[in-house]
C-alpha atoms as a PDB file:
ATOM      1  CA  UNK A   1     -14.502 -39.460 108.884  1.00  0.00           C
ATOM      2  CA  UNK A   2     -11.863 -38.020 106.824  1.00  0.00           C
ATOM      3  CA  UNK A   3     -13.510 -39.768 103.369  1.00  0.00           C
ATOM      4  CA  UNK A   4     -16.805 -38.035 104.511  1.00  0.00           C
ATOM      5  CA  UNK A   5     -14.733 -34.533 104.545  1.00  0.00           C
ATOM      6  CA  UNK A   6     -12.815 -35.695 100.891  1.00  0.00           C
ATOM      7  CA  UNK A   7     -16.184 -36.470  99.029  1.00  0.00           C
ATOM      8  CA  UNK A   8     -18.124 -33.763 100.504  1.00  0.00           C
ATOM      9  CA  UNK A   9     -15.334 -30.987  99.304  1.00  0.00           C
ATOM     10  CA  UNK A  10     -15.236 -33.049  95.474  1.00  0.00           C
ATOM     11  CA  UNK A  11     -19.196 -33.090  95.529  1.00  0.00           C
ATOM     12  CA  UNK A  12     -19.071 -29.042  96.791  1.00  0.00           C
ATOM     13  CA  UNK A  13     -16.507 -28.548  93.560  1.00  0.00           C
ATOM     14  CA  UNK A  14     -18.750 -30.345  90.996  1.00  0.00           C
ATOM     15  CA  UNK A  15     -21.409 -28.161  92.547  1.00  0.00           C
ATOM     16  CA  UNK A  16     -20.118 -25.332  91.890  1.00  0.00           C
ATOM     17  CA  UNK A  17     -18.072 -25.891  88.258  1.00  0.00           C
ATOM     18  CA  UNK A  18     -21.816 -26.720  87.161  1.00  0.00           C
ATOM     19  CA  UNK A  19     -23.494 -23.560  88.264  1.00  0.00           C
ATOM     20  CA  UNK A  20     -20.499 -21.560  86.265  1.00  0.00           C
ATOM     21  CA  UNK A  21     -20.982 -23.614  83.375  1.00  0.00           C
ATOM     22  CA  UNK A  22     -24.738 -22.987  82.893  1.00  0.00           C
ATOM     23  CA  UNK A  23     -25.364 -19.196  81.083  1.00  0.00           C
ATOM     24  CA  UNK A  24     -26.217 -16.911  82.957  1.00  0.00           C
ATOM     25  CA  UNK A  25     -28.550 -14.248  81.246  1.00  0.00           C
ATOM     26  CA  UNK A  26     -30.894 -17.304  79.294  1.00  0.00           C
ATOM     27  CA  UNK A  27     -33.863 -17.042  81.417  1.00  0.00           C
ATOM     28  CA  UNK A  28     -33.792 -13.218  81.865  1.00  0.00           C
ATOM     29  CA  UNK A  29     -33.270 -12.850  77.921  1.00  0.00           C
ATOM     30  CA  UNK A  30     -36.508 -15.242  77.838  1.00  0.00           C
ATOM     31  CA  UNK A  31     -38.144 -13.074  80.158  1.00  0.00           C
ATOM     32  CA  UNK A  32     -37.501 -10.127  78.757  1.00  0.00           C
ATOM     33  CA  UNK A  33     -38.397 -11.703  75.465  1.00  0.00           C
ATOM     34  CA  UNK A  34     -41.224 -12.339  76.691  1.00  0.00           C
ATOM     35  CA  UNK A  35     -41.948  -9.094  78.618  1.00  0.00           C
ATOM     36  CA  UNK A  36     -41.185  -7.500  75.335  1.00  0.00           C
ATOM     37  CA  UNK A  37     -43.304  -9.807  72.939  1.00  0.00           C
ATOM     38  CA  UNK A  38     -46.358  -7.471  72.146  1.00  0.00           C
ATOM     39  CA  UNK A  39     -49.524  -8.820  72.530  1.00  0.00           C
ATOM     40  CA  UNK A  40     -52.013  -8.751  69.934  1.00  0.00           C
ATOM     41  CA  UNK A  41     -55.529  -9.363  69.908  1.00  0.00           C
ATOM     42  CA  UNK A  42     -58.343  -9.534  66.793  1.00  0.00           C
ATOM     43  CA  UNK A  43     -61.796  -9.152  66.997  1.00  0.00           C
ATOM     44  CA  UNK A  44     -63.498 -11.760  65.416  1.00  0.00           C
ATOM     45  CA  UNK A  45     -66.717 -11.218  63.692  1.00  0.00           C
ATOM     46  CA  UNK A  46     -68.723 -12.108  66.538  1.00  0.00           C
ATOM     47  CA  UNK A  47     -67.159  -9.586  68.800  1.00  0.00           C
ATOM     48  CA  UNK A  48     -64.830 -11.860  70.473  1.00  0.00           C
ATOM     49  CA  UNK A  49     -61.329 -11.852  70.404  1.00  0.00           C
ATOM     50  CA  UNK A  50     -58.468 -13.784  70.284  1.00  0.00           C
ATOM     51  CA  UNK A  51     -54.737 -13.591  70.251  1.00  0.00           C
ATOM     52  CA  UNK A  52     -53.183 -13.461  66.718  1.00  0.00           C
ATOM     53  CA  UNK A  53     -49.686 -15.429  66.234  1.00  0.00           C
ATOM     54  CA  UNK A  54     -46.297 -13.174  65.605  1.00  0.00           C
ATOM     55  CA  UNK A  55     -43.304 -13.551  64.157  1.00  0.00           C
ATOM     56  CA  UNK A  56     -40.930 -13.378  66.718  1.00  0.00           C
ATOM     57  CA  UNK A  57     -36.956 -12.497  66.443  1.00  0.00           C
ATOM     58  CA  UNK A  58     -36.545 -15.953  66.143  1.00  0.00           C
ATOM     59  CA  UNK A  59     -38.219 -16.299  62.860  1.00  0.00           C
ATOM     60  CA  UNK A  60     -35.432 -14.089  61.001  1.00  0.00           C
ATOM     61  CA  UNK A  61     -31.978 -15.199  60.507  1.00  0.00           C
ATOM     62  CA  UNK A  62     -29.426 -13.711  62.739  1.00  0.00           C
ATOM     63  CA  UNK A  63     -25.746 -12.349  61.961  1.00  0.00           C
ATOM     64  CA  UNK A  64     -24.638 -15.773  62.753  1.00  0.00           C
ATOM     65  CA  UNK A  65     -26.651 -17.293  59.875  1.00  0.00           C
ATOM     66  CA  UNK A  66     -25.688 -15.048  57.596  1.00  0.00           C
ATOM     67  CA  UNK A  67     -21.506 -15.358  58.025  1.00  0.00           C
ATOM     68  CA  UNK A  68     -22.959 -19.118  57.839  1.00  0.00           C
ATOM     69  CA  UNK A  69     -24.534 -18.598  54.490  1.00  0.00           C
ATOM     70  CA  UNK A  70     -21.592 -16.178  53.239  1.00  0.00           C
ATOM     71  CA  UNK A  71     -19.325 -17.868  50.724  1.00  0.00           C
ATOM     72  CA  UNK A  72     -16.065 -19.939  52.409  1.00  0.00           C
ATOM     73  CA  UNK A  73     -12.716 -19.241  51.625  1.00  0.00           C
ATOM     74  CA  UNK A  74     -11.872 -21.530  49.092  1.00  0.00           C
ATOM     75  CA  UNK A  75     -15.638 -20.691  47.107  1.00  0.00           C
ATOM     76  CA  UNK A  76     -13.931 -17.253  47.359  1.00  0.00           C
ATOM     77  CA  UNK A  77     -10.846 -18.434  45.516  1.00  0.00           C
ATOM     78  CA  UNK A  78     -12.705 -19.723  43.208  1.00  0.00           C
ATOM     79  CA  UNK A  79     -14.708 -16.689  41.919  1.00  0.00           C
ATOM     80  CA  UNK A  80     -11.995 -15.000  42.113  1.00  0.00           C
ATOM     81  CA  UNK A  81      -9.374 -17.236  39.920  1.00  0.00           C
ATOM     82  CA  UNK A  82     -12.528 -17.896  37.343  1.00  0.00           C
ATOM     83  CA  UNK A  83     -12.755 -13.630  37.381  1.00  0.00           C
ATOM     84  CA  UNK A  84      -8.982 -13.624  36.505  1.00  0.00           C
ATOM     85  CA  UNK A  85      -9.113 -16.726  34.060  1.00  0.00           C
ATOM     86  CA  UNK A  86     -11.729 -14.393  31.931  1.00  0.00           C
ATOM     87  CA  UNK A  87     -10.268 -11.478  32.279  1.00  0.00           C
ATOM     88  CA  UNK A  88      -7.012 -13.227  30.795  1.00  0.00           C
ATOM     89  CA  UNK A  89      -8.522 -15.239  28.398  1.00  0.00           C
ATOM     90  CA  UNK A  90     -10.375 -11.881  26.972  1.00  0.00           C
ATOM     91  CA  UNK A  91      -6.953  -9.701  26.894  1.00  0.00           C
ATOM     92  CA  UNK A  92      -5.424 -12.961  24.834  1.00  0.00           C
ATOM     93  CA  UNK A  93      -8.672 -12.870  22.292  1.00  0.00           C
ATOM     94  CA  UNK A  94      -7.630  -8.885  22.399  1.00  0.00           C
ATOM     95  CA  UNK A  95      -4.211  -9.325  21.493  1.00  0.00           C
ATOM     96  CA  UNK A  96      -4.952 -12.297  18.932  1.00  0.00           C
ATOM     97  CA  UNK A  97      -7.609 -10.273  16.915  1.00  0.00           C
ATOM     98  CA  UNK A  98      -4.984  -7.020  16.797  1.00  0.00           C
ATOM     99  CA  UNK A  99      -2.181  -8.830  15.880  1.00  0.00           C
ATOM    100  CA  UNK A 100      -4.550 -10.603  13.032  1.00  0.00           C
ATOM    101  CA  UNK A 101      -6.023  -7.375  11.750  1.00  0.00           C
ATOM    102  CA  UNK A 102      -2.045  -6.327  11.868  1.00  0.00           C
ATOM    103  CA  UNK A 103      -0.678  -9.105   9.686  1.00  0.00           C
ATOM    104  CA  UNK A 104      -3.549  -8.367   7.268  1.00  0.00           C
ATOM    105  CA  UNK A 105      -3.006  -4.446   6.807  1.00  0.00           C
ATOM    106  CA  UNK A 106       0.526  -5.364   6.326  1.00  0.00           C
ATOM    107  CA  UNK A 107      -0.597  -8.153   3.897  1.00  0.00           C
ATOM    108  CA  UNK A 108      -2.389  -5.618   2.190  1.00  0.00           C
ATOM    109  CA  UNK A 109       0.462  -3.144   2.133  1.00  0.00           C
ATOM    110  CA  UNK A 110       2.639  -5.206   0.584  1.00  0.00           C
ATOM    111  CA  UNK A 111      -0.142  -6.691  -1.866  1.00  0.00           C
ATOM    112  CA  UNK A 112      -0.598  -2.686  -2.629  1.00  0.00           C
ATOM    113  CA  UNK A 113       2.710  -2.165  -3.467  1.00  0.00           C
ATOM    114  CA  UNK A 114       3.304  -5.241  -5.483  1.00  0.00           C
ATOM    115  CA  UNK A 115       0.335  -3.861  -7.631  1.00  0.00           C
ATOM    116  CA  UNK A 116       1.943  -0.276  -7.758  1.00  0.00           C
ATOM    117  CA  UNK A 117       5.024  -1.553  -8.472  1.00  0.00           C
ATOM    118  CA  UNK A 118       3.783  -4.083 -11.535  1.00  0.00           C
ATOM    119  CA  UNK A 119       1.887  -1.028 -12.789  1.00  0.00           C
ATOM    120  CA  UNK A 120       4.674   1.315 -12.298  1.00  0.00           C
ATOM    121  CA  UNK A 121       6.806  -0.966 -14.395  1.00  0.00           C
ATOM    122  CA  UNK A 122       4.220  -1.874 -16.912  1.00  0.00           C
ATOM    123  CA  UNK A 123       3.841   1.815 -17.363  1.00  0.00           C
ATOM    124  CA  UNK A 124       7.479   2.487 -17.679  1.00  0.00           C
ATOM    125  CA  UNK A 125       7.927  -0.571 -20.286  1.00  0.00           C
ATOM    126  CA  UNK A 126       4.961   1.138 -22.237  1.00  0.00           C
ATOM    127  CA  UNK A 127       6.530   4.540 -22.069  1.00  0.00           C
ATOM    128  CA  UNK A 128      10.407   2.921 -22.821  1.00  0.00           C
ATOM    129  CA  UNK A 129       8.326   1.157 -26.008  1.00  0.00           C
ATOM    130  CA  UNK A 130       6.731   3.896 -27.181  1.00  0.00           C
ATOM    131  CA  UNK A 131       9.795   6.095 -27.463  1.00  0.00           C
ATOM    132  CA  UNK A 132      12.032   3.141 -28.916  1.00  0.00           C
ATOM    133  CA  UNK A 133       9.216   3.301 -31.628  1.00  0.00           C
ATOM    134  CA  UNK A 134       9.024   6.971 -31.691  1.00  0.00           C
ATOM    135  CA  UNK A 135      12.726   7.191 -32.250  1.00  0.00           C
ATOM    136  CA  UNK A 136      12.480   4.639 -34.406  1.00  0.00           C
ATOM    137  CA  UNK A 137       9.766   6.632 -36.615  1.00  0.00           C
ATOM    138  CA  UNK A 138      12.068   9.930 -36.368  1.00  0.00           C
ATOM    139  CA  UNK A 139      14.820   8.353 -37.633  1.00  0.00           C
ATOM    140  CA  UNK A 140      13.137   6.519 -40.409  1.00  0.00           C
ATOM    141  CA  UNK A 141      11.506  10.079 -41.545  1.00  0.00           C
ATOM    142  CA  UNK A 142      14.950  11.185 -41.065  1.00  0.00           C
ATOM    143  CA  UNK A 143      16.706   8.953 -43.019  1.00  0.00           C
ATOM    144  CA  UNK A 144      14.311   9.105 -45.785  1.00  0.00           C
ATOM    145  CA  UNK A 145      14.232  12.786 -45.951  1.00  0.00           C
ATOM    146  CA  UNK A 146      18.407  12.534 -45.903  1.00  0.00           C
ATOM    147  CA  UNK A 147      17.609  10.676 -48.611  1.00  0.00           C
ATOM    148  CA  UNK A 148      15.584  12.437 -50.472  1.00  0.00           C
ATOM    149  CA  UNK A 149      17.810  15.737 -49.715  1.00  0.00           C
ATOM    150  CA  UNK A 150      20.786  13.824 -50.728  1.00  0.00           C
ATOM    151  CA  UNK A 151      19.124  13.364 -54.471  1.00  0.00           C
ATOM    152  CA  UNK A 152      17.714  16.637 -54.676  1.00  0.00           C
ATOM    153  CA  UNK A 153      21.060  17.900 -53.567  1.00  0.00           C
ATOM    154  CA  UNK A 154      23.326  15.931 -55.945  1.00  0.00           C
ATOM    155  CA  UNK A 155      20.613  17.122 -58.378  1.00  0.00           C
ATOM    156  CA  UNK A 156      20.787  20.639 -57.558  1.00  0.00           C
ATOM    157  CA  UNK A 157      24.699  20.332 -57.532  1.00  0.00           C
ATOM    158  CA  UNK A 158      24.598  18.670 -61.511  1.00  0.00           C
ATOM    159  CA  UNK A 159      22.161  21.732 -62.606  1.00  0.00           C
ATOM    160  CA  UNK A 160      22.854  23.745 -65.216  1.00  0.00           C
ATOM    161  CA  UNK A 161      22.257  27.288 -64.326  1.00  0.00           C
ATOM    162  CA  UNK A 162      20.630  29.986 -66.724  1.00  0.00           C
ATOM    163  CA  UNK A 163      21.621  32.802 -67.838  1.00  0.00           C
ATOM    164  CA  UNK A 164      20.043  33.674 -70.949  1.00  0.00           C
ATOM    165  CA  UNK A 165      16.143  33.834 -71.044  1.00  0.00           C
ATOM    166  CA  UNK A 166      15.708  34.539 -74.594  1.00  0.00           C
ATOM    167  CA  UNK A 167      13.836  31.028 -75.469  1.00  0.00           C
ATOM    168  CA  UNK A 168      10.144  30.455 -75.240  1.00  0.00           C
ATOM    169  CA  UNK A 169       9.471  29.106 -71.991  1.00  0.00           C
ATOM    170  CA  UNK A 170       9.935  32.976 -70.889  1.00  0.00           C
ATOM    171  CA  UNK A 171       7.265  34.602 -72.962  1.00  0.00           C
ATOM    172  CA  UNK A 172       5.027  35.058 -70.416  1.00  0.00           C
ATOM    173  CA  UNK A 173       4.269  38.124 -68.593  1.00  0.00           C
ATOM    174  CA  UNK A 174       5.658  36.751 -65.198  1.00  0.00           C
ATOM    175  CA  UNK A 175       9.345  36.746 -67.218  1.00  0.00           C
ATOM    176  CA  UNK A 176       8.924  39.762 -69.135  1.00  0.00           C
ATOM    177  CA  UNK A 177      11.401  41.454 -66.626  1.00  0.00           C
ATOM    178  CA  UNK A 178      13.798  38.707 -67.287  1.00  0.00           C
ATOM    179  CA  UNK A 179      13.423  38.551 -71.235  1.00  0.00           C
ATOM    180  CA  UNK A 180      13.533  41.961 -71.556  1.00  0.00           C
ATOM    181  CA  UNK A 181      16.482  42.817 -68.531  1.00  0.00           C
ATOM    182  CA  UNK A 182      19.657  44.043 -70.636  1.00  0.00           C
ATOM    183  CA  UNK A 183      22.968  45.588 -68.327  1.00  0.00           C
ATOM    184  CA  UNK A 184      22.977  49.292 -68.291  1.00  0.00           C
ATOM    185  CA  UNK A 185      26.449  51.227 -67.008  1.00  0.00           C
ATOM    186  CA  UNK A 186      25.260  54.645 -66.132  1.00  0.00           C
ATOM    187  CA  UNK A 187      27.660  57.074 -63.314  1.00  0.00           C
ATOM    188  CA  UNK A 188      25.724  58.004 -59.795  1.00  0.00           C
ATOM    189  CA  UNK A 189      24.490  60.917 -61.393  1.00  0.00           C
ATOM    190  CA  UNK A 190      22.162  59.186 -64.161  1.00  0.00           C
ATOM    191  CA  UNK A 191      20.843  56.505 -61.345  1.00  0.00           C
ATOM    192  CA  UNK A 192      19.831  59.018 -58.734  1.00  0.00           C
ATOM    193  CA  UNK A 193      17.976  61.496 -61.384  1.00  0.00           C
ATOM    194  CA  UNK A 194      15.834  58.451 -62.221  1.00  0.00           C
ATOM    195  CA  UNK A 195      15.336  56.160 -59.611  1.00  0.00           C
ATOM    196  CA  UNK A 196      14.641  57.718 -56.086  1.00  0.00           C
ATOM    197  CA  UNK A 197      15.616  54.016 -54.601  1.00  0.00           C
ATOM    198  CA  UNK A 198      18.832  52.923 -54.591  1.00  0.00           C
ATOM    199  CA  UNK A 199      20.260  50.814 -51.673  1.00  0.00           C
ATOM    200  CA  UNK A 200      23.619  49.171 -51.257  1.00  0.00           C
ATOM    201  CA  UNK A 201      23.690  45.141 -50.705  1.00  0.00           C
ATOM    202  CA  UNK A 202      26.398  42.645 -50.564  1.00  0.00           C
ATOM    203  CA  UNK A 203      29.058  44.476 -52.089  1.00  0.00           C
ATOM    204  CA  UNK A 204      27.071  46.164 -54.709  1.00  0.00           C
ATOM    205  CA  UNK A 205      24.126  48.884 -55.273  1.00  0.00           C
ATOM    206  CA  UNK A 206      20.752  47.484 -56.695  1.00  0.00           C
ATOM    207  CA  UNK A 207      17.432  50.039 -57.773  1.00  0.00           C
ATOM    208  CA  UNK A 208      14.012  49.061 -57.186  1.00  0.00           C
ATOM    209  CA  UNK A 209      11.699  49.190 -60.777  1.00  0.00           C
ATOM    210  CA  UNK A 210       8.489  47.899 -60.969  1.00  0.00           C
ATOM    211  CA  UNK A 211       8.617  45.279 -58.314  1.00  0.00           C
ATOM    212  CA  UNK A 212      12.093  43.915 -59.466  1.00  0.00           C
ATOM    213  CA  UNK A 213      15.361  44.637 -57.795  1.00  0.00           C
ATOM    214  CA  UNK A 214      18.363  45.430 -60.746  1.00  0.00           C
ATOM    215  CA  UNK A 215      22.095  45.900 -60.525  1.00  0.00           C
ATOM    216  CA  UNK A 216      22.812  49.654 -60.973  1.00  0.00           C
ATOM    217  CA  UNK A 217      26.368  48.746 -62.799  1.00  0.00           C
ATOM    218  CA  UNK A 218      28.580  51.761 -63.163  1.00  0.00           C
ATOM    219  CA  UNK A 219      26.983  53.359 -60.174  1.00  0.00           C
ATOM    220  CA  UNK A 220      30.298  52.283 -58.064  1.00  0.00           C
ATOM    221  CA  UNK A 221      33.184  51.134 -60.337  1.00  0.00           C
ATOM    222  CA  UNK A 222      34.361  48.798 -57.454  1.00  0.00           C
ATOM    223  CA  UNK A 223      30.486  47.622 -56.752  1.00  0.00           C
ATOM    224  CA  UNK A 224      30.451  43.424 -56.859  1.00  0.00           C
ATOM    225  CA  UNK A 225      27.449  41.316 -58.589  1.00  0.00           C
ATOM    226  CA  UNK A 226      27.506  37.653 -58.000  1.00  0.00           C
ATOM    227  CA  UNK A 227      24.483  38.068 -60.058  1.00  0.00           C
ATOM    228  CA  UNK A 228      23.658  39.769 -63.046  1.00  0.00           C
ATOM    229  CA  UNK A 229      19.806  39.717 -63.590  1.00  0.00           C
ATOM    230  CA  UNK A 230      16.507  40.862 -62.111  1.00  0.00           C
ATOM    231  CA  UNK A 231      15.331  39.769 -58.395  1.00  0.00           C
ATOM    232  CA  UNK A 232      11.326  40.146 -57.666  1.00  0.00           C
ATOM    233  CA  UNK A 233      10.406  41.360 -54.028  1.00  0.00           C
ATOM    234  CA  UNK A 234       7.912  41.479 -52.190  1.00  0.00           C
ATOM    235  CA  UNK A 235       6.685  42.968 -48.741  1.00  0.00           C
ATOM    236  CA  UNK A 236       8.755  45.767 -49.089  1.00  0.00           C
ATOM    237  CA  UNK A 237      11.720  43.616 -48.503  1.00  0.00           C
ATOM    238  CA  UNK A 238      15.729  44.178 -50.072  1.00  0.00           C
ATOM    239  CA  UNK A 239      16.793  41.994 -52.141  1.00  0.00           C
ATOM    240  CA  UNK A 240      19.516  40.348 -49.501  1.00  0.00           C
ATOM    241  CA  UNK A 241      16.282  39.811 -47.380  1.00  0.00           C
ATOM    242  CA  UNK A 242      14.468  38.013 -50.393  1.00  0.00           C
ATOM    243  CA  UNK A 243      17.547  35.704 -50.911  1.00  0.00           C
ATOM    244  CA  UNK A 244      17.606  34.668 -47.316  1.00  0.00           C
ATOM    245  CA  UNK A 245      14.040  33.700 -47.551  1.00  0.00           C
ATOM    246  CA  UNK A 246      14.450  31.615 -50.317  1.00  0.00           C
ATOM    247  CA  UNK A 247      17.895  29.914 -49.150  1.00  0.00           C
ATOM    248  CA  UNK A 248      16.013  28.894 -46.353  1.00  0.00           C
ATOM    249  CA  UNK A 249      12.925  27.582 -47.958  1.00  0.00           C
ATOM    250  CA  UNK A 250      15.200  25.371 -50.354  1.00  0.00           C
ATOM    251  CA  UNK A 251      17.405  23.986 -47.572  1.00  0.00           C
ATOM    252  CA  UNK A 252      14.018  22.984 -45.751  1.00  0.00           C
ATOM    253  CA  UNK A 253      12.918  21.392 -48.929  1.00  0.00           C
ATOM    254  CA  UNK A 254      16.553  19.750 -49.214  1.00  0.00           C
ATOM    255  CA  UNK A 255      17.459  21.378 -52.431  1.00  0.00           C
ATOM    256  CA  UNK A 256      20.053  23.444 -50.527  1.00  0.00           C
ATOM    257  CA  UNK A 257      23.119  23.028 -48.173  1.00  0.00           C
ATOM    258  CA  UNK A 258      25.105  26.199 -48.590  1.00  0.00           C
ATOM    259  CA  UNK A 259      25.121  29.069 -46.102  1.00  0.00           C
ATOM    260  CA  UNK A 260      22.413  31.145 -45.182  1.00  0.00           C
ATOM    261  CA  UNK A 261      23.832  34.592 -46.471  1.00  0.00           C
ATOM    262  CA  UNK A 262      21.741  36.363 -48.258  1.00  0.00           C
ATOM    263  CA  UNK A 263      23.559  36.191 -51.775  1.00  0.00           C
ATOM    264  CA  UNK A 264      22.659  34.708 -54.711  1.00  0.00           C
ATOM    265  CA  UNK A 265      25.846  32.683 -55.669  1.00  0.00           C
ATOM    266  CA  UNK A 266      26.191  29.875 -57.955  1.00  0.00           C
ATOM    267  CA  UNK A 267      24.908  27.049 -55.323  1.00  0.00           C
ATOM    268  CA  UNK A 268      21.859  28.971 -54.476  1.00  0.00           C
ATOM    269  CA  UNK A 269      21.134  29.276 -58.214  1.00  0.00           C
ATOM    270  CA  UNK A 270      21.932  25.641 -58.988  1.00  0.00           C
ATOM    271  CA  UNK A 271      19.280  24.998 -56.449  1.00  0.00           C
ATOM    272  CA  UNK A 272      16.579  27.616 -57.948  1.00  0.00           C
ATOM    273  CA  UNK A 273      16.864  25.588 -60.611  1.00  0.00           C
ATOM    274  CA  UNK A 274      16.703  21.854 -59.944  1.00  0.00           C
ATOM    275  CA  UNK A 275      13.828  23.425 -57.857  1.00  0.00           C
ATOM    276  CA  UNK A 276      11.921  24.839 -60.904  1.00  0.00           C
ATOM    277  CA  UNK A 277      13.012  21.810 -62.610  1.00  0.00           C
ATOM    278  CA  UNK A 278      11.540  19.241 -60.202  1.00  0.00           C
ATOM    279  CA  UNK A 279       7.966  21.726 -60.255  1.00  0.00           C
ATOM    280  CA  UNK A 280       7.912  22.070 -63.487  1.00  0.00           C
ATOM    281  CA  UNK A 281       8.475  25.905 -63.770  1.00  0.00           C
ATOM    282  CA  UNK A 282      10.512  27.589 -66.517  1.00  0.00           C
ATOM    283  CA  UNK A 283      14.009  27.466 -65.144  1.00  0.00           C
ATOM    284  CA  UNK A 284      15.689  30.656 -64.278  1.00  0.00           C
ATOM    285  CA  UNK A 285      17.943  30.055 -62.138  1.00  0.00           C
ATOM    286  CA  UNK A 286      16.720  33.197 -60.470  1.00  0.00           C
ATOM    287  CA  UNK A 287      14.443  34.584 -57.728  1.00  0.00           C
ATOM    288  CA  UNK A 288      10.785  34.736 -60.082  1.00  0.00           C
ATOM    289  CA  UNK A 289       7.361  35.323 -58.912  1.00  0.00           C
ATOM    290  CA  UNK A 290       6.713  32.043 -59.887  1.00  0.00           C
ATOM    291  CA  UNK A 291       9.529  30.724 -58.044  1.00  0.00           C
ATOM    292  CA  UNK A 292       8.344  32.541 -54.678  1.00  0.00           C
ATOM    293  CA  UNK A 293       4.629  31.290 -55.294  1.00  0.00           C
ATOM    294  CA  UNK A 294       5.800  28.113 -55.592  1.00  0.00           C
ATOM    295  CA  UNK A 295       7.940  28.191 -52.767  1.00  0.00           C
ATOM    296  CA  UNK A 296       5.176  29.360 -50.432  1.00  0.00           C
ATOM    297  CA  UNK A 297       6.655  32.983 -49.549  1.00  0.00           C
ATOM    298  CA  UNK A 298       4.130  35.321 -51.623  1.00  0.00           C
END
């Protein structure tokens, strides 16, 4: 009796864990499903009709298959490493292509400057050249007009100045005034009743007669004359003015080396003459129009 009672309670308990195991809405959903499922109908041609298949909910694929069909975890990690892998591998082409086109700007800097600097020094050795040779030029033209000053200066220096121009290289009219020029004393008095020009120069007074500057001796008994003896003029200029010219025409042709004074001394006359001598002019030893043509000052 009491095994009756034990299997009918372990048959009432497998009873009952089976009905709460099975689902419990499956054949309502199917009902429903099928409550739900519209019917359709055609027509066929011959008036009949007929029931056409659907598609029912089962023919589309549900939430479920979808998270099936999304990608897994790892597949995820995988897109997502090969994403980063490119991404890196681009920034490292990025980096390598700037850091070539770097290295060859600077390449080309410094090629640049090599170039400037070869230029810049070619230049300067040109420029360091061509005044070595211009100084060597200068001071070949200076040496050989030293030289040539030094002969006509020892030449002037050895001349024998000229004080009488009597002879017949002065016959011509440009010497008249010297051929003909003889010392006249004569007191202020006489000189200013006939010459209306009469200016005082280097220590002494000098009258102006037909383009010719004289000594007006006796016109100051303390008056000084380095030089006794006619000077031409010209422009309107005294005869200190005239001598200065001429000093400095014969230093710049190297017949002179005395001081630029104005007076017509014994060196400035030495020179007057080795001038005339050297241009074939009658020698005076004075300031002559020939002289100052020759000269380049009329």
């Amino acid at each position: 009796m009491k095994r009756i009672v034990f299997l009918t309670c372990i048959g009432s308990v497998a009873l009952a864990l089976t009905a709460s195991g099975a689902p419990k809405d499956r054949p309502g959903s199917k009902s429903a499903k099928a409550r739900s499922a519209p019917s359709a109908h055609t027509v066929s041609a011959r008036g009949g009709s007929h029931a056409a298949p659907m598609r029912t909910a089962r023919s589309f694929p549900t939430a479920r298959s979808q998270r099936a069909i999304a990608a897994s975890p790892r597949e995820r990690f995988s897109s997502v490493s090969r994403a980063r892998t490119l991404r890196s591998s681009r920034l490292e082409a990025a980096r390598v292509h700037n850091t070539r086109t770097a290295i060859a700007a600077r390449n080309r800097a410094a090629i640049n400057r090599e170039r400037s600097l070869a230029r810049a020094n070619t230049l300067g050795t040109n420029r360091v050249e061509a005044a070595r040779l211009r100084g060597a030029q200068t001071a070949n033209a200076n040496a050989r007009i030293a030289a040539r000053n030094n002969v006509a200066i020892n030449r002037a220096r050895n001349a024998r100045i000229v004080n009488n121009w009597r002879s017949d290289r002065f016959r011509g009219q440009s010497y008249a005034a010297f051929r003909d020029y003889h010392r006249q004393w004569h007191n202020r008095t006489w000189w200013r009743n006939h010459y209306s020009r009469i200016i005082f120069v280097s220590g002494g007074w000098w009258y102006w007669n037909a383009g010719y500057w004289y000594p007006a001796w006796g016109y100051d008994p303390y008056a000084y004359y380095p030089y006794d003896g006619p000077i031409y003029g010209y422009s309107d200029l005294t005869p200190d003015q005239v001598i200065v010219n001429v000093q400095t025409q014969l230093q710049a042709d190297g017949y002179y080396a005395g001081p630029i004074d104005g007076i017509l001394g014994s060196q400035t006359r030495r020179a007057l003459a080795a001038f005339q001598a050297d241009h074939g002019l009658a020698v005076t030893s004075a300031v002559d129009r020939s002289t100052l043509a020759t000269l380049g000052l009329t």
